[in-house]
C-alpha atoms as a PDB file:
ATOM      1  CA  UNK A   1       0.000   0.000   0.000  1.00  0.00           C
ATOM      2  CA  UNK A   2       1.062   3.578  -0.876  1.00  0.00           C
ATOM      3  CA  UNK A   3       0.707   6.223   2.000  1.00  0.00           C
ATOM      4  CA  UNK A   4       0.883   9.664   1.303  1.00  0.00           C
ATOM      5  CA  UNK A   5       1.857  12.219   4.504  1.00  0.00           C
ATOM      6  CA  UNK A   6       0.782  16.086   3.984  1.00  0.00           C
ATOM      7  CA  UNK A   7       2.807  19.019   5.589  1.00  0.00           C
ATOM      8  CA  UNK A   8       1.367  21.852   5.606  1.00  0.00           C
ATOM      9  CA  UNK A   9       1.918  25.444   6.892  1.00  0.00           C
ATOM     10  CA  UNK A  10       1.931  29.188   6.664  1.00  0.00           C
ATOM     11  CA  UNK A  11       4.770  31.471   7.044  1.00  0.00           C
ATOM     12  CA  UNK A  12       4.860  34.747   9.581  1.00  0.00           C
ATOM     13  CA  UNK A  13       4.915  37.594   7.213  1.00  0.00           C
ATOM     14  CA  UNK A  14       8.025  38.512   5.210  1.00  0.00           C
ATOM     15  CA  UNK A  15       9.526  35.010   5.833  1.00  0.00           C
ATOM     16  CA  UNK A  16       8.149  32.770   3.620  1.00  0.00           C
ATOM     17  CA  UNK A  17      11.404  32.109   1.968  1.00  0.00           C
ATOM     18  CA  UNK A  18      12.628  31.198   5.219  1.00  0.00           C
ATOM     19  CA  UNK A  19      10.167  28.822   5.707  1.00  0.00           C
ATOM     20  CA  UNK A  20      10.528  26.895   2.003  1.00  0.00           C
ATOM     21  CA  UNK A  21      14.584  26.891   2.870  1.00  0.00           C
ATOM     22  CA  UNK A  22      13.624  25.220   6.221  1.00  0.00           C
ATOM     23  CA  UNK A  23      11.486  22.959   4.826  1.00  0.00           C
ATOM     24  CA  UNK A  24      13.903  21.610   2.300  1.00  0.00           C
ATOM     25  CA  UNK A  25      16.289  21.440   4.660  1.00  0.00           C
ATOM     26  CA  UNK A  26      14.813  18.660   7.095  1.00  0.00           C
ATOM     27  CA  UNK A  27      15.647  15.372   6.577  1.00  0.00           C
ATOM     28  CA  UNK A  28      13.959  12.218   7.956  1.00  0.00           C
ATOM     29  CA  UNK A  29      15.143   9.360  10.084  1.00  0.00           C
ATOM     30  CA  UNK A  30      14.767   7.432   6.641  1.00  0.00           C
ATOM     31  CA  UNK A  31      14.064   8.530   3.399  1.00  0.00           C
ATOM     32  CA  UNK A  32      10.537   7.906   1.641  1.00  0.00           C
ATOM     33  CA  UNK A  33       9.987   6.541  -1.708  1.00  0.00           C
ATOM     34  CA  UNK A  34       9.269   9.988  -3.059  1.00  0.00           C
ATOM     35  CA  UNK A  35       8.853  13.584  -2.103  1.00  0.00           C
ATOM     36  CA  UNK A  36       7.724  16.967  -3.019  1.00  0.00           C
ATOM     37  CA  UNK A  37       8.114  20.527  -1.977  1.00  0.00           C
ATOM     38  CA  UNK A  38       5.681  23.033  -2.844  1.00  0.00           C
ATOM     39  CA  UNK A  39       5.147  26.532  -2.571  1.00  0.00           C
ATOM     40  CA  UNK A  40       2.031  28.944  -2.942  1.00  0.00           C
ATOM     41  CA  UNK A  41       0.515  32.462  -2.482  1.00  0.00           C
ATOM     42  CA  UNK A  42       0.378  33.656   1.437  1.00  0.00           C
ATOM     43  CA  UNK A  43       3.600  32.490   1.893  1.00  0.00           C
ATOM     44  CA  UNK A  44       2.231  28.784   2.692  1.00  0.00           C
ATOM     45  CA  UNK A  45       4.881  25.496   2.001  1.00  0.00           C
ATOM     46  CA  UNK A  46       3.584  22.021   1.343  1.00  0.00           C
ATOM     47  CA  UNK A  47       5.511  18.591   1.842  1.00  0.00           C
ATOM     48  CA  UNK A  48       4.341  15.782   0.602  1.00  0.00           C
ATOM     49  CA  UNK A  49       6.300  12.396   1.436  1.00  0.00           C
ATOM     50  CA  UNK A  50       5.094   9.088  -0.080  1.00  0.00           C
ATOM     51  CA  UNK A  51       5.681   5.852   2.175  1.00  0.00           C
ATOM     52  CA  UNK A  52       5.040   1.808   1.573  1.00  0.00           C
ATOM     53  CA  UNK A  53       3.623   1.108   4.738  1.00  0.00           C
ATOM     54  CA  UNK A  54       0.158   0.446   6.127  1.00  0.00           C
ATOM     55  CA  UNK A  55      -2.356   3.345   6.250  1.00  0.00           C
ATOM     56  CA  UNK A  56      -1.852   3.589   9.941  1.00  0.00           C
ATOM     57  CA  UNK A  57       2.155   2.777  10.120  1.00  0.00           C
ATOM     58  CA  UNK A  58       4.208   5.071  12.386  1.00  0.00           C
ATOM     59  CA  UNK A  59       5.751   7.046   9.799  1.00  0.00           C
ATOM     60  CA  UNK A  60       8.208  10.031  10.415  1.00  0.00           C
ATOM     61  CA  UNK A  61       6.432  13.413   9.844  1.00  0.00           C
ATOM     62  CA  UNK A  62       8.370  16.809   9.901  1.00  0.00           C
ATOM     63  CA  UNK A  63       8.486  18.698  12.879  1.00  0.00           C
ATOM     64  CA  UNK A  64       6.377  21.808  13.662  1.00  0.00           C
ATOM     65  CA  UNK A  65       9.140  24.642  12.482  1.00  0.00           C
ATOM     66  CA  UNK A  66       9.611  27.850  15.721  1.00  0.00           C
ATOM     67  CA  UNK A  67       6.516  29.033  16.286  1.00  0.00           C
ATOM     68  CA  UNK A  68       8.321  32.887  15.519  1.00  0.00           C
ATOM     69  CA  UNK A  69       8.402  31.140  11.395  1.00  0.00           C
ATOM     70  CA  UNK A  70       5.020  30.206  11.204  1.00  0.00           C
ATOM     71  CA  UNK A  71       1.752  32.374  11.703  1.00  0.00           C
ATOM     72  CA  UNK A  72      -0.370  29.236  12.858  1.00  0.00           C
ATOM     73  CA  UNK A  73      -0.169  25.208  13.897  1.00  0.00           C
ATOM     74  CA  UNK A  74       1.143  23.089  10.758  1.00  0.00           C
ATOM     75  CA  UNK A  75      -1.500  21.036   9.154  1.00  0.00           C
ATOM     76  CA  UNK A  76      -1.320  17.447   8.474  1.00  0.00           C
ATOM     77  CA  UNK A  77      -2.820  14.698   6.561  1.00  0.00           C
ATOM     78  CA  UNK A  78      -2.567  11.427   6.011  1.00  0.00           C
ATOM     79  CA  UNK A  79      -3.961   9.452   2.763  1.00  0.00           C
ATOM     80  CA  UNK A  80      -4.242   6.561   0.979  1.00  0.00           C
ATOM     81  CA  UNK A  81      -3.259   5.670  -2.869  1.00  0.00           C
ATOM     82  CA  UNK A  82      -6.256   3.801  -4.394  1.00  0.00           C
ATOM     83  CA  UNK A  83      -6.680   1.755  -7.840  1.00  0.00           C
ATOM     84  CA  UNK A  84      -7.312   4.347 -11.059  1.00  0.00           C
ATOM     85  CA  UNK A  85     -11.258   3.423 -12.190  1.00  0.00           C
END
């Protein structure tokens, strides 16, 4: 099964380039088999990670960034690849 892990979150104003360069620079315990960094309007940075595991594997997630970086909690989300119709 294919796992996909969200990150999620919003920079403080001024620093989202901060924020993006943070992102890309953590690194998990073990690498997944894929992942992407994305940026978007309002500052806001998204990391998606893609794991073979079970839906409800522990999985490592990235951290929650200084609260000073980010203007509110990080989301996350957790989902799960299913079969093209």
């Amino acid at each position: 099964m294919t796992v996909a892990l969200m990150w999620e979150a919003r920079a403080a104003d001024g620093r989202g380039a901060e924020l993006l360069a943070w992102a890309r620079e953590q690194r998990l315990p073990h690498p997944p088999m894929r992942r992407e960094t994305f940026r978007a309007p309002q500052d806001r940075v998204l990391v998606i990670t893609w794991w073979d595991a079970e839906f409800d594997a522990d999985l490592p997630e990235l951290p929650d960034p200084d609260g000073g970086l980010v203007t509110r909690a990080v989301h996350r989300w957790r989902f799960e690849a299913v079969d093209p119709d």
